[in-house]
C-alpha atoms as a PDB file:
ATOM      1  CA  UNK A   1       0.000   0.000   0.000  1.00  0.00           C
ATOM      2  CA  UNK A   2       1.484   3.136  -0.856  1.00  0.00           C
ATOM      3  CA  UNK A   3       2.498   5.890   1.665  1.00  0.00           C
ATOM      4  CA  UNK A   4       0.133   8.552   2.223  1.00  0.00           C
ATOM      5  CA  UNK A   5       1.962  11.934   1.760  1.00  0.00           C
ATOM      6  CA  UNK A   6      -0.782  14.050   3.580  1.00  0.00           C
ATOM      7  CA  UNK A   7       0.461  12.248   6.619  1.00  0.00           C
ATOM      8  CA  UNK A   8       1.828  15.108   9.280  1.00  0.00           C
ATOM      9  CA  UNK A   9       5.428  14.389  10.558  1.00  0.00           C
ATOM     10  CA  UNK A  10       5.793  12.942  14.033  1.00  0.00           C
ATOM     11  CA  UNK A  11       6.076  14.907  16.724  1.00  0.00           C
ATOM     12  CA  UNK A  12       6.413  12.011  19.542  1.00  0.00           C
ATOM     13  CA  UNK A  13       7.748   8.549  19.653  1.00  0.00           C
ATOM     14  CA  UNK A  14       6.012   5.851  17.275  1.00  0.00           C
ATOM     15  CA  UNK A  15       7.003   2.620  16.301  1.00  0.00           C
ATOM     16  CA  UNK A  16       7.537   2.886  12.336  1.00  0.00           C
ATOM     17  CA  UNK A  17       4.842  -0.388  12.326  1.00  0.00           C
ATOM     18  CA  UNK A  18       2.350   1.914  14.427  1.00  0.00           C
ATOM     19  CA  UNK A  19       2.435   4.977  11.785  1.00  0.00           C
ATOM     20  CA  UNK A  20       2.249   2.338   9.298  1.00  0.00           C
ATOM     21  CA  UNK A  21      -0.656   1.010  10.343  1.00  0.00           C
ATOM     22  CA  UNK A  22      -2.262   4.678  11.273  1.00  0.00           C
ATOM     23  CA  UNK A  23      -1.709   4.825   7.524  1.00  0.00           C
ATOM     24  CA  UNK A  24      -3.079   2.284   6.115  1.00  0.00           C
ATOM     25  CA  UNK A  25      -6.143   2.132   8.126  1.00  0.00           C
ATOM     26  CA  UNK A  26      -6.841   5.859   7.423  1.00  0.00           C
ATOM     27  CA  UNK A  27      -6.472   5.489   4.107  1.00  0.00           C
ATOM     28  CA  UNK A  28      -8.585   2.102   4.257  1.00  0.00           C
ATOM     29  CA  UNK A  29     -11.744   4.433   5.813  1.00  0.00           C
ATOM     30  CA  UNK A  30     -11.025   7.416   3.796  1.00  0.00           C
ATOM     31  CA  UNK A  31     -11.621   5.351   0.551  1.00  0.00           C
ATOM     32  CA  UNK A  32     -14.738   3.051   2.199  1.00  0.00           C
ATOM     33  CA  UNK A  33     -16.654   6.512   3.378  1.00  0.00           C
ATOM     34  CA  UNK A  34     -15.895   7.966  -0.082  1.00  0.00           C
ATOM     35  CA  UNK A  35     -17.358   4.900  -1.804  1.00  0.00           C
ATOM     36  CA  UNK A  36     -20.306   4.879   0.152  1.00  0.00           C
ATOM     37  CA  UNK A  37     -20.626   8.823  -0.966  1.00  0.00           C
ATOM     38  CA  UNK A  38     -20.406   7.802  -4.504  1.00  0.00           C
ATOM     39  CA  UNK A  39     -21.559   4.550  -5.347  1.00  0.00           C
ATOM     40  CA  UNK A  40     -25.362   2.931  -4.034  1.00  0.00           C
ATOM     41  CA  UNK A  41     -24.757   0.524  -1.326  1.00  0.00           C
ATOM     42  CA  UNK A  42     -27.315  -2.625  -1.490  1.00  0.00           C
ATOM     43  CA  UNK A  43     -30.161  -1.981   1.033  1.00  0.00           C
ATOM     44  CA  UNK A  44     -29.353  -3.054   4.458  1.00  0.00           C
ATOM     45  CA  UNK A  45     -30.830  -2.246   7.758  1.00  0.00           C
ATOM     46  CA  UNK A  46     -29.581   0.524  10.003  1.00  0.00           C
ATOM     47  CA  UNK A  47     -29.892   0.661  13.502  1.00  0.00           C
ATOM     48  CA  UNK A  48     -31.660   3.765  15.228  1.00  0.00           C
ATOM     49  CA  UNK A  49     -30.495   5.161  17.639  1.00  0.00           C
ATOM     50  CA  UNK A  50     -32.895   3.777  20.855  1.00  0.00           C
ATOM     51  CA  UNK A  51     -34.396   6.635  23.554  1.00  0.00           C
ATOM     52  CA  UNK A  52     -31.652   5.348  26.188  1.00  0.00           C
ATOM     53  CA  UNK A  53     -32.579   8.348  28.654  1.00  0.00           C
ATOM     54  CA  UNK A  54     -29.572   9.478  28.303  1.00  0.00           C
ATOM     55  CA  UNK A  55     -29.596  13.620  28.187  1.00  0.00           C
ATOM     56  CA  UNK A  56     -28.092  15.443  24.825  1.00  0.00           C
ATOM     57  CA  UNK A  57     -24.704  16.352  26.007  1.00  0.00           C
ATOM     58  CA  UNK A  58     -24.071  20.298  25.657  1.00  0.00           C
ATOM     59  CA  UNK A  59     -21.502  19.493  22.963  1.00  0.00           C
ATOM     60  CA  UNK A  60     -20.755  18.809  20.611  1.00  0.00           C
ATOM     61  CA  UNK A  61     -21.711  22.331  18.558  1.00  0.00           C
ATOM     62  CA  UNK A  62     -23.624  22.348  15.382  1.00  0.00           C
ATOM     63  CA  UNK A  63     -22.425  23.332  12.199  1.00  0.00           C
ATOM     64  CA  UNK A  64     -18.698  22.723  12.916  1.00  0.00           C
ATOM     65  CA  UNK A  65     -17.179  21.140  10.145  1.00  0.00           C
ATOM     66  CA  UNK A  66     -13.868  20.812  11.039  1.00  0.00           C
ATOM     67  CA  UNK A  67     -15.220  18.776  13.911  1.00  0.00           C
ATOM     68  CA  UNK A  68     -15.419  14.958  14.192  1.00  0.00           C
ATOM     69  CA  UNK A  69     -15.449  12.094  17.014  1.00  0.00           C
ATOM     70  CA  UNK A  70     -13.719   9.085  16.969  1.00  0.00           C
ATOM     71  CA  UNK A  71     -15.267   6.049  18.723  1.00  0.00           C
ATOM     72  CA  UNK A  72     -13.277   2.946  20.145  1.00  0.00           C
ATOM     73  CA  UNK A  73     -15.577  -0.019  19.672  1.00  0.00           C
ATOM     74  CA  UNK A  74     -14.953  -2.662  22.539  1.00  0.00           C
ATOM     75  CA  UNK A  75     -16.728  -2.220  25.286  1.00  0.00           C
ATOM     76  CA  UNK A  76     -17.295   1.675  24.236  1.00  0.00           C
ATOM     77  CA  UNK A  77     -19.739   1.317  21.632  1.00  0.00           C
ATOM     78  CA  UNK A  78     -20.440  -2.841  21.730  1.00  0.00           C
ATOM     79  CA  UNK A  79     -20.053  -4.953  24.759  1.00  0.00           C
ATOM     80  CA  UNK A  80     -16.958  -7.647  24.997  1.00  0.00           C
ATOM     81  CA  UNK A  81     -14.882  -7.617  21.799  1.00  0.00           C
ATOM     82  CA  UNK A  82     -15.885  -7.345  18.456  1.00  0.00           C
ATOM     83  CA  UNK A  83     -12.708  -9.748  17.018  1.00  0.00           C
ATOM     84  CA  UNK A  84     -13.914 -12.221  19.545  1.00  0.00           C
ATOM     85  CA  UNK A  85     -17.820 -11.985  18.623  1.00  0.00           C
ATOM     86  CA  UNK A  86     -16.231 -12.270  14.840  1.00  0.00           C
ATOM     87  CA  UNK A  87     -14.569 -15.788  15.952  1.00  0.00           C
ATOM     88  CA  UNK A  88     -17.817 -17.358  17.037  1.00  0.00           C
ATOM     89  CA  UNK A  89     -19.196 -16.420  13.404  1.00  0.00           C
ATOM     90  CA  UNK A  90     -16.075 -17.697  12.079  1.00  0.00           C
ATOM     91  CA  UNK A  91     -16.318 -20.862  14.304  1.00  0.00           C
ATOM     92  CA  UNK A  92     -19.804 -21.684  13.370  1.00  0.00           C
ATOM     93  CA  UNK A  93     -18.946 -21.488   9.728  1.00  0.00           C
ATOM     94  CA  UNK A  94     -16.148 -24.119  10.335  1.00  0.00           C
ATOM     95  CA  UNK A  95     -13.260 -21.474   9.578  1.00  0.00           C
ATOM     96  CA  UNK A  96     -11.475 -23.204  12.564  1.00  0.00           C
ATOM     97  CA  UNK A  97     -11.295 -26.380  15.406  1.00  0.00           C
ATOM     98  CA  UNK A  98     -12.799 -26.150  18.884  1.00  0.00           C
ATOM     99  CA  UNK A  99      -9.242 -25.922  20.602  1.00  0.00           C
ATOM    100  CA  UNK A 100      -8.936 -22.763  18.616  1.00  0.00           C
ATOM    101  CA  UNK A 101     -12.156 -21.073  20.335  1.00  0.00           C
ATOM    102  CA  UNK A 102     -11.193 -22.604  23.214  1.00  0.00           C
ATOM    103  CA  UNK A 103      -7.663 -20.806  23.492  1.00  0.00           C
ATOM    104  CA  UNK A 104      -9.204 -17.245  21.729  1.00  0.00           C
ATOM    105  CA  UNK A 105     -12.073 -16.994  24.655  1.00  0.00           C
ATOM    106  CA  UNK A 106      -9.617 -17.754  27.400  1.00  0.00           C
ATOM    107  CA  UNK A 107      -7.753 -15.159  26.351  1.00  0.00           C
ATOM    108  CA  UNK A 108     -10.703 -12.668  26.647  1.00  0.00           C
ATOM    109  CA  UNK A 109     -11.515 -14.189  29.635  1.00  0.00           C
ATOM    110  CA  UNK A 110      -8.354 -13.488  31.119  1.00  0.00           C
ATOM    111  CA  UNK A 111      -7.777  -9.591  29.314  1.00  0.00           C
ATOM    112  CA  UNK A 112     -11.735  -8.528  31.218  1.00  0.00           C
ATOM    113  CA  UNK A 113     -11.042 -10.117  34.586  1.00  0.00           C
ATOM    114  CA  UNK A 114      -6.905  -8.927  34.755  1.00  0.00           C
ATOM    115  CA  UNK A 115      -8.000  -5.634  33.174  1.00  0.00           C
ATOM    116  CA  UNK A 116      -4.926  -5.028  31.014  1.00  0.00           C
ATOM    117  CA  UNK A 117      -3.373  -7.147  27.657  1.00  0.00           C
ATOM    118  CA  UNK A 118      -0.505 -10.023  28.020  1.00  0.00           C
ATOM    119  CA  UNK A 119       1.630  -9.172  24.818  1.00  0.00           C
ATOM    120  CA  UNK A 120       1.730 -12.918  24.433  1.00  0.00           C
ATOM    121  CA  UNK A 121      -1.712 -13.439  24.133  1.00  0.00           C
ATOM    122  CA  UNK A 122      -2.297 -10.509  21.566  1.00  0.00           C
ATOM    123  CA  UNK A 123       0.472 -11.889  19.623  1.00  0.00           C
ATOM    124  CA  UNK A 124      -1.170 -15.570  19.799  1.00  0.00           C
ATOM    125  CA  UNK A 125      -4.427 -14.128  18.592  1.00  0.00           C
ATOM    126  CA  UNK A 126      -2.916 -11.664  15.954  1.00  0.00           C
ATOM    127  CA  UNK A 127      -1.686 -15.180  14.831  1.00  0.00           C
ATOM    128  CA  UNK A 128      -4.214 -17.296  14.775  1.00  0.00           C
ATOM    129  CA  UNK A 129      -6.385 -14.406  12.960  1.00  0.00           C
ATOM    130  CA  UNK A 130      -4.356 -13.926   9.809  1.00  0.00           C
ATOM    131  CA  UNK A 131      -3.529 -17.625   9.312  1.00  0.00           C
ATOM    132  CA  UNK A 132      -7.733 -18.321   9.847  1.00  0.00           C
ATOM    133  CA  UNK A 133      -8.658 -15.768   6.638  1.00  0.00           C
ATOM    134  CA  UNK A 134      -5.367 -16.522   4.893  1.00  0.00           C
ATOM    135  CA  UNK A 135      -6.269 -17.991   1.529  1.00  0.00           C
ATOM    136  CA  UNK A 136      -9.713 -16.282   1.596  1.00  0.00           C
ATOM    137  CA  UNK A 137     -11.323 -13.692  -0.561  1.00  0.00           C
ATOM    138  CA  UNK A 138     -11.857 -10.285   1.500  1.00  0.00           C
ATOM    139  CA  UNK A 139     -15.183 -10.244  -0.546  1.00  0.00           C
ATOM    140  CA  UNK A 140     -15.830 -13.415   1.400  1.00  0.00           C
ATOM    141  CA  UNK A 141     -15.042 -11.954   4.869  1.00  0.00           C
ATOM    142  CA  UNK A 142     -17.416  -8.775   4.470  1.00  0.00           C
ATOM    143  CA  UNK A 143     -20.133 -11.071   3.433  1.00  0.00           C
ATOM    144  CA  UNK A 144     -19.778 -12.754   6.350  1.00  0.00           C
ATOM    145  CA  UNK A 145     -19.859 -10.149   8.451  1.00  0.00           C
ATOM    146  CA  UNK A 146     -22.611  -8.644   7.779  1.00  0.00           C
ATOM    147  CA  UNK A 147     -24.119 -11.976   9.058  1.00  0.00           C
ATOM    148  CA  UNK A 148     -22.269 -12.162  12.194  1.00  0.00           C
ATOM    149  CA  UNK A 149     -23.605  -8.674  13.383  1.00  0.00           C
ATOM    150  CA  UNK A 150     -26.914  -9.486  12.735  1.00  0.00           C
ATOM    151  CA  UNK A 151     -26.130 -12.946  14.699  1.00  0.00           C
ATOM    152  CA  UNK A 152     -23.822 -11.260  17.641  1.00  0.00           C
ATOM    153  CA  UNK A 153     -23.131  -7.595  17.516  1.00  0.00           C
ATOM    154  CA  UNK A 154     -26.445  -5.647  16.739  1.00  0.00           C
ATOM    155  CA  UNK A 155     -28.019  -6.275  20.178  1.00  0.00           C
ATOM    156  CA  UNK A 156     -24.627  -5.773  22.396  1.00  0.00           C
ATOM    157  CA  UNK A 157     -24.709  -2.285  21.077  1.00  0.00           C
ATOM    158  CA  UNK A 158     -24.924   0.427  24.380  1.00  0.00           C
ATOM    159  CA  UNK A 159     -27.648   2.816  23.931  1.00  0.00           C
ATOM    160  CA  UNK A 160     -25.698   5.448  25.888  1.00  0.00           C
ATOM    161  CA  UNK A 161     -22.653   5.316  24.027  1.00  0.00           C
ATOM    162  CA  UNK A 162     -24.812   5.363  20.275  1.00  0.00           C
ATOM    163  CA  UNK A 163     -27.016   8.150  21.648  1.00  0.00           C
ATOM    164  CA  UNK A 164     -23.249  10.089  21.922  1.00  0.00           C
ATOM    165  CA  UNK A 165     -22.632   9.570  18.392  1.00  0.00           C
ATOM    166  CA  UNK A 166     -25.845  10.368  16.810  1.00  0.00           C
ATOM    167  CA  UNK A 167     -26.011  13.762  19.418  1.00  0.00           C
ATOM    168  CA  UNK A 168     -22.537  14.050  16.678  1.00  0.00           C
ATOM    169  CA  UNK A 169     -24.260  13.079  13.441  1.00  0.00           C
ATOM    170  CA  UNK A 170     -27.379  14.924  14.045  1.00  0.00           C
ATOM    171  CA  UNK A 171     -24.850  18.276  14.760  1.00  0.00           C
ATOM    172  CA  UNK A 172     -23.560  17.711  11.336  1.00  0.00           C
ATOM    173  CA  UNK A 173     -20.513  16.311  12.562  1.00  0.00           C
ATOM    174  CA  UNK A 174     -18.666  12.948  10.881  1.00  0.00           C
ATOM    175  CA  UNK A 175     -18.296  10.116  13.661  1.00  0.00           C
ATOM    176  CA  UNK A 176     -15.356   7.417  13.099  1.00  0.00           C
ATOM    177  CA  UNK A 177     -14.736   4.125  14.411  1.00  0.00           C
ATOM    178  CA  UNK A 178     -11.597   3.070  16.029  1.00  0.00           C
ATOM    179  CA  UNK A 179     -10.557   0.039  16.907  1.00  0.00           C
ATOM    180  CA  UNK A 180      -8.305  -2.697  16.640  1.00  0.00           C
ATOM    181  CA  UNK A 181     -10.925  -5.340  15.058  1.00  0.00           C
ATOM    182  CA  UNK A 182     -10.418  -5.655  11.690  1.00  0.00           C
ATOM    183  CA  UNK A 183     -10.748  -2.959   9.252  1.00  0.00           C
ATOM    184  CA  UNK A 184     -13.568  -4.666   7.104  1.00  0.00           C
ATOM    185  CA  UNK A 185     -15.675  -5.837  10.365  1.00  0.00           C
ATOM    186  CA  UNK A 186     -15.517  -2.048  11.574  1.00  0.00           C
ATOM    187  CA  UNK A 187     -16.564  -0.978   8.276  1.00  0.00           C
ATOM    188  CA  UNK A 188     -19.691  -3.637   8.468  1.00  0.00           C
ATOM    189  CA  UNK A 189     -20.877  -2.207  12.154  1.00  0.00           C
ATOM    190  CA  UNK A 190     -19.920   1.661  11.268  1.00  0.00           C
ATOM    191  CA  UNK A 191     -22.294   1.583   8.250  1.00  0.00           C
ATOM    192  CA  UNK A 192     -24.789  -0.699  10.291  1.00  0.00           C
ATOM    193  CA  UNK A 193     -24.674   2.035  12.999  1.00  0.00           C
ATOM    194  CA  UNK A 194     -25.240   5.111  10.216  1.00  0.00           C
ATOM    195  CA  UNK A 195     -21.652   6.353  11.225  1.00  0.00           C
ATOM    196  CA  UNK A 196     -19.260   7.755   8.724  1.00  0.00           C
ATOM    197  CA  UNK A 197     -16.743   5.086   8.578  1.00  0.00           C
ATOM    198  CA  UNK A 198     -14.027   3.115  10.075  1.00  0.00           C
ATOM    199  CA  UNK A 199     -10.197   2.995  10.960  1.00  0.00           C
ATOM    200  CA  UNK A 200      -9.403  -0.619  11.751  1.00  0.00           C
ATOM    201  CA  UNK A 201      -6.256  -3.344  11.783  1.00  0.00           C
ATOM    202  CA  UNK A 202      -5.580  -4.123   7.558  1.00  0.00           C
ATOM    203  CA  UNK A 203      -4.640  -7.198   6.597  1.00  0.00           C
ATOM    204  CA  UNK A 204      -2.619  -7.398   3.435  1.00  0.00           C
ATOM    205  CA  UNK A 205      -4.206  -8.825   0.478  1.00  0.00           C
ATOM    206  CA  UNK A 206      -3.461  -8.966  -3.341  1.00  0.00           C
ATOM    207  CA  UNK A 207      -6.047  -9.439  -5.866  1.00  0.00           C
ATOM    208  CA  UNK A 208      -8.646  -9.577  -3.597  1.00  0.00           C
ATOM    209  CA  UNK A 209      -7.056 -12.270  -1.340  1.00  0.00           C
ATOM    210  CA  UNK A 210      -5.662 -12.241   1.681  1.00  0.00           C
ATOM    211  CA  UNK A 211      -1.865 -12.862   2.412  1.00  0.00           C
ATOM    212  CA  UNK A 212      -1.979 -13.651   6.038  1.00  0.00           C
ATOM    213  CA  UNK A 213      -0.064 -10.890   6.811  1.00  0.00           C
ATOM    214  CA  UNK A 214      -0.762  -7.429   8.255  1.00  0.00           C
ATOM    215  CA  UNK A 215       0.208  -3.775   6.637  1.00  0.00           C
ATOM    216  CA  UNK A 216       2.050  -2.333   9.758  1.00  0.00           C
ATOM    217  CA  UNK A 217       0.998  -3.830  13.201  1.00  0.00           C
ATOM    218  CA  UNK A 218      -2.734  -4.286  15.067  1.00  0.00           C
ATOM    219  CA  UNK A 219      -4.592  -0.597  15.103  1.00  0.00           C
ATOM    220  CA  UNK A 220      -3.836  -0.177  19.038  1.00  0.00           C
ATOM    221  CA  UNK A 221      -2.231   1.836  21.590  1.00  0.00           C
ATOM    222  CA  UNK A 222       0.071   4.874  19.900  1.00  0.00           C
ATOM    223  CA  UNK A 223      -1.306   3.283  16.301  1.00  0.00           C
ATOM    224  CA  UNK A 224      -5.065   4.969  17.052  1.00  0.00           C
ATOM    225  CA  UNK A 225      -3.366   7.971  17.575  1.00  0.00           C
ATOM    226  CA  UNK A 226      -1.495   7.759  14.102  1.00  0.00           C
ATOM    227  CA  UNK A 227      -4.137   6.700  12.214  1.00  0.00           C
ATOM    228  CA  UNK A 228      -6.579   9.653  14.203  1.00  0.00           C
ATOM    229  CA  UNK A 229      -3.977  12.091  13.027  1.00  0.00           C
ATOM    230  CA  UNK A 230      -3.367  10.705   9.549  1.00  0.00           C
ATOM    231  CA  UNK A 231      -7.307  10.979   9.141  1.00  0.00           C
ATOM    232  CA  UNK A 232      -7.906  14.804  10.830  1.00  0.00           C
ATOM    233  CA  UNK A 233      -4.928  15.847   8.424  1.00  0.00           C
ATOM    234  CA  UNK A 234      -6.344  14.283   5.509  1.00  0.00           C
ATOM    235  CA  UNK A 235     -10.142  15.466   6.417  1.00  0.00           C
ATOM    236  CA  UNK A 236      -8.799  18.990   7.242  1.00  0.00           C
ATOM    237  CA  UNK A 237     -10.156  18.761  10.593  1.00  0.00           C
ATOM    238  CA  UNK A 238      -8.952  20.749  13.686  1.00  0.00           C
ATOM    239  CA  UNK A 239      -8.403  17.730  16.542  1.00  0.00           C
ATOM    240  CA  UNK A 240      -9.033  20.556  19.081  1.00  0.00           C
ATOM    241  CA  UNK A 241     -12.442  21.040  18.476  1.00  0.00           C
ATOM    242  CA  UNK A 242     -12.611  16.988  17.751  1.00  0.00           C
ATOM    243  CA  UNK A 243     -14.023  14.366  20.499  1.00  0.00           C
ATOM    244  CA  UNK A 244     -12.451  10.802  21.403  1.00  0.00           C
ATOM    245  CA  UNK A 245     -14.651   8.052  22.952  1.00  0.00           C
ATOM    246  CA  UNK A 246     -12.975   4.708  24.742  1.00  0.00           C
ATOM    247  CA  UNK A 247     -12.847   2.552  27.830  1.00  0.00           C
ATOM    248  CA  UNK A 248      -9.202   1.763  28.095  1.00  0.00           C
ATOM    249  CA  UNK A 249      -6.456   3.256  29.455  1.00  0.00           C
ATOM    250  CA  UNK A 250      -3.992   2.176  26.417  1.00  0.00           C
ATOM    251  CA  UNK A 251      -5.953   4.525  24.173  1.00  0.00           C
ATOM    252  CA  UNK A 252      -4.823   7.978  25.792  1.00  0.00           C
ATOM    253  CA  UNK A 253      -2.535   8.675  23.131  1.00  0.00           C
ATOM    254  CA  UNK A 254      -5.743   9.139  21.144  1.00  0.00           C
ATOM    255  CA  UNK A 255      -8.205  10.389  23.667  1.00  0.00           C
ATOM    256  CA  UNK A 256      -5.262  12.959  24.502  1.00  0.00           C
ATOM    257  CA  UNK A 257      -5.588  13.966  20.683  1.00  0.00           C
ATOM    258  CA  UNK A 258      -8.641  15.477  20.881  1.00  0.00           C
ATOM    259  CA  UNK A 259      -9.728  18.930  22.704  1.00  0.00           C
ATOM    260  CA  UNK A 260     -12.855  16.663  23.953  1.00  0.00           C
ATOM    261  CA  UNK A 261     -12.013  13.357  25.543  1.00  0.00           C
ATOM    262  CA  UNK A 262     -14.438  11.075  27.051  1.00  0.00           C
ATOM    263  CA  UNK A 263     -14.063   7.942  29.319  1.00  0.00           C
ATOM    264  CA  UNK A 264     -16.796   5.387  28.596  1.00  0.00           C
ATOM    265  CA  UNK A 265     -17.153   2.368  30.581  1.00  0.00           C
ATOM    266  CA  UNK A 266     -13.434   2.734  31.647  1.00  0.00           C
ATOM    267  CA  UNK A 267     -11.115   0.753  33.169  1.00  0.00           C
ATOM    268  CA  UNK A 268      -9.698   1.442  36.341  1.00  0.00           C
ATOM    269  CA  UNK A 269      -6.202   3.220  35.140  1.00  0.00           C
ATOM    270  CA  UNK A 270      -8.722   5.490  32.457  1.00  0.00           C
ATOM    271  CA  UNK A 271     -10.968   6.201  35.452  1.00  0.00           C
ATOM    272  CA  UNK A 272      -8.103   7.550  37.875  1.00  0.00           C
ATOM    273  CA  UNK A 273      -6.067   9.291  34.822  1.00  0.00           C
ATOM    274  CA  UNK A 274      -9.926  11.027  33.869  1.00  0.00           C
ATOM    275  CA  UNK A 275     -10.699  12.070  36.823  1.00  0.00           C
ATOM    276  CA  UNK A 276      -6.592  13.794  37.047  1.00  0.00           C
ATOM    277  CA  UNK A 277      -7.339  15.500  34.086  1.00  0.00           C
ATOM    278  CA  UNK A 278     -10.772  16.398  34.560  1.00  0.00           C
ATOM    279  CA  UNK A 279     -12.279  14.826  31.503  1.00  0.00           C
ATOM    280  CA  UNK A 280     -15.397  13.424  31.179  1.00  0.00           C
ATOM    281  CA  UNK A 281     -16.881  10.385  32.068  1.00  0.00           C
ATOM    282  CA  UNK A 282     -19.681   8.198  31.660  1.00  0.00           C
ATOM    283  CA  UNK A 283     -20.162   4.566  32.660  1.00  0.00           C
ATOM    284  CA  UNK A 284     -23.121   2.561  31.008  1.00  0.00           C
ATOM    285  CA  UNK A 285     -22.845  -0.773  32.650  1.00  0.00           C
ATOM    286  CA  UNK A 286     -24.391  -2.406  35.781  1.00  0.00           C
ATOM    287  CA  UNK A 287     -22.510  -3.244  38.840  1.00  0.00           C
ATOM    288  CA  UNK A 288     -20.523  -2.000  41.797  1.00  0.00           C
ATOM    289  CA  UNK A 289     -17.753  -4.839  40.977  1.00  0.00           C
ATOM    290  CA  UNK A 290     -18.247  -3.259  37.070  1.00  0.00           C
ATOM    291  CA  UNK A 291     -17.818   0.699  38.039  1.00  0.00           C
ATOM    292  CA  UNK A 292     -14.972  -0.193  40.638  1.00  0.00           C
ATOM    293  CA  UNK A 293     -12.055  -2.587  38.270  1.00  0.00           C
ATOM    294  CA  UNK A 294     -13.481  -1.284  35.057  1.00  0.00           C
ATOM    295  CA  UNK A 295     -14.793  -5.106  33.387  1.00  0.00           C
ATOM    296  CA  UNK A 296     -17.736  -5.753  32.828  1.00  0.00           C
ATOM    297  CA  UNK A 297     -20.765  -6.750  34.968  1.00  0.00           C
ATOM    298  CA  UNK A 298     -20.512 -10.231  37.111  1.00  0.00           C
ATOM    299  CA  UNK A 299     -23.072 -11.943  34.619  1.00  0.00           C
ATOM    300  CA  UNK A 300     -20.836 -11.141  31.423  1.00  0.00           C
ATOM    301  CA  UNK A 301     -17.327 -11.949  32.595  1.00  0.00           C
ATOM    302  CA  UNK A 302     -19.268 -15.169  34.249  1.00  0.00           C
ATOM    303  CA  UNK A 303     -20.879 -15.905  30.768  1.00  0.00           C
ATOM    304  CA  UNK A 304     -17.192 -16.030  28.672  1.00  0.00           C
ATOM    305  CA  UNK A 305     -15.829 -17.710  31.459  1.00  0.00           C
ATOM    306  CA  UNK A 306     -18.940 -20.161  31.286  1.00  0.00           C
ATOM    307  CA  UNK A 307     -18.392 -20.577  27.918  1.00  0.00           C
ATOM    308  CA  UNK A 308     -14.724 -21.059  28.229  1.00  0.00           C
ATOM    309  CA  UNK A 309     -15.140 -23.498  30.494  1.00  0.00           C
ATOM    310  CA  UNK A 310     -17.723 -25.240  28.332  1.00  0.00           C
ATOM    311  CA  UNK A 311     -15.672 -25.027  24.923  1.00  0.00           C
ATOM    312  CA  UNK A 312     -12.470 -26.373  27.033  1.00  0.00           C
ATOM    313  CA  UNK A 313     -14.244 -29.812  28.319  1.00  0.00           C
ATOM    314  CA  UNK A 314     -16.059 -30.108  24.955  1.00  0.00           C
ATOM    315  CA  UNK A 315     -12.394 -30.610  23.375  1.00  0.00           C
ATOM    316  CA  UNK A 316     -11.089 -32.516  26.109  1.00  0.00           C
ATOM    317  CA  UNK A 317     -14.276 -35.065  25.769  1.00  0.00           C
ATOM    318  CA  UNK A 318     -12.740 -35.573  22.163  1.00  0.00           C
ATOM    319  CA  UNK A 319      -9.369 -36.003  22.451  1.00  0.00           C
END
């Protein structure tokens, strides 16, 4: 993919992989949210946003076009993770083995109830991703996933956080995705959700197949930040006057973009560094145990690790 030369030098440190991937996934949702513009989509539906009670917030201001928001997706917009919610699609269409699913919701398990990510387990499932949809047509995968938010996503969608982003669409403002899922998946649910678009983790392909390999690194951390920046220069947009919406703490290089930073649902390091800096924050779930270490409430964490459990004596029973 080549280099994008509207891309601002940096001013702070950033892997080379991390502005690579800022890169490509900016250019990735610049090009989807121009195609939408131009070309008819096939009817779908859209989700509404729902009358969550939540009260319009007294920004963002109307009529600012060089205004935007940027929304993480796990557990900001959607409850648990959308790669994971991909994988049971993926599982139930025989992409992969039950020791695979087994493995991939320990791991979530484990990242909710510790409340931060083992390197080692990102770089397990990183692996296991691109050698699952290596070989397959990206045509393929986008089909697909249209049919796994219908099956899993569309009702784990918080009212509070969508009610945010159409207070943002209805002020004439465009609203982004960010997240580390990947970048077709984030398309699917942005355009589901009536959003603008969505920067998300690219996998390589050529001729409309994928390699198994990724351009850059996994959209996280310091690579939101890049590929927020890449985007706002690109867009013309003034990232002061821009919002940033997430739950975890290892997205404050791009909530600390933005002249409007929200913590949604956070975590307990996003809480305390909120609260230091006076941001704003809102917290949709249920639960003491939820508000207090930042995961989610007792019946979801006990639901993956039910599930875990479940998928882990299933594959035992056949070996």
């Amino acid at each position: 993919m080549a280099a994008l030369r509207w891309l601002t030098p940096r001013r702070r440190s950033a892997t080379a992989r991390s502005v690579l991937a800022g890169e490509a996934s900016a250019e990735a949702a610049r090009k989807s949210a121009e195609a939408a513009e131009t070309a008819e989509i096939a009817e779908t539906p859209r989700e509404t946003a729902p009358d969550s009670g939540v009260a319009e917030p007294e920004f963002p201001v109307h009529g600012d076009e060089r205004a935007a928001a940027f929304f993480d997706l796990d557990n900001t917009v959607m409850q648990g993770a959308a790669i994971f919610h991909f994988g049971r699609g993926l599982y139930k269409r025989k992409f992969f083995e039950t020791r695979d699913l087994a493995r991939f919701a320990w791991q979530q398990a484990w990242f909710r109830l510790a409340g931060f990510e083992d390197p080692e387990h990102m770089q397990d499932a990183r692996d296991s991703a691109l050698s699952i949809v290596k070989g397959h047509r990206v045509s393929e995968l986008k089909s697909i996933g249209e049919e796994i938010y219908d099956e899993y996503m569309a009702e784990r969608i918080w009212p509070g956080t969508r009610a945010l982003a159409q207070a943002h669409l209805d002020a004439g403002q465009k609203v982004w995705l960010v997240t580390a899922a990947p970048v077709e998946i984030a398309q699917v649910i942005a355009r589901r959700l009536g959003l603008t678009g969505a920067l998300g983790t690219v996998a390589e392909s050529i001729g409309g197949v994928y390699t198994g390999k990724l351009v850059g690194e996994p959209l996280h951390g310091p690579a939101k930040a890049e590929a927020v920046r890449a985007l706002a220069t690109a867009e013309a947009l003034d990232l002061s006057r821009c919002a940033a919406y997430s739950d975890s703490h290892n997205d404050i290089p791009m909530l600390s973009l933005v002249g409007h930073p929200y913590a949604i649902n956070p975590d307990s390091k996003l809480r305390k560094h909120a609260r230091e800096l006076e941001w704003r924050l809102r917290d949709y779930r249920t639960g003491r145990k939820a508000a207090k270490v930042g995961i989610p409430a007792a019946a979801g964490v006990g639901a993956v690790a039910g599930g875990t459990a479940a998928a882990i004596a299933l594959h035992r029973r056949r070996r």
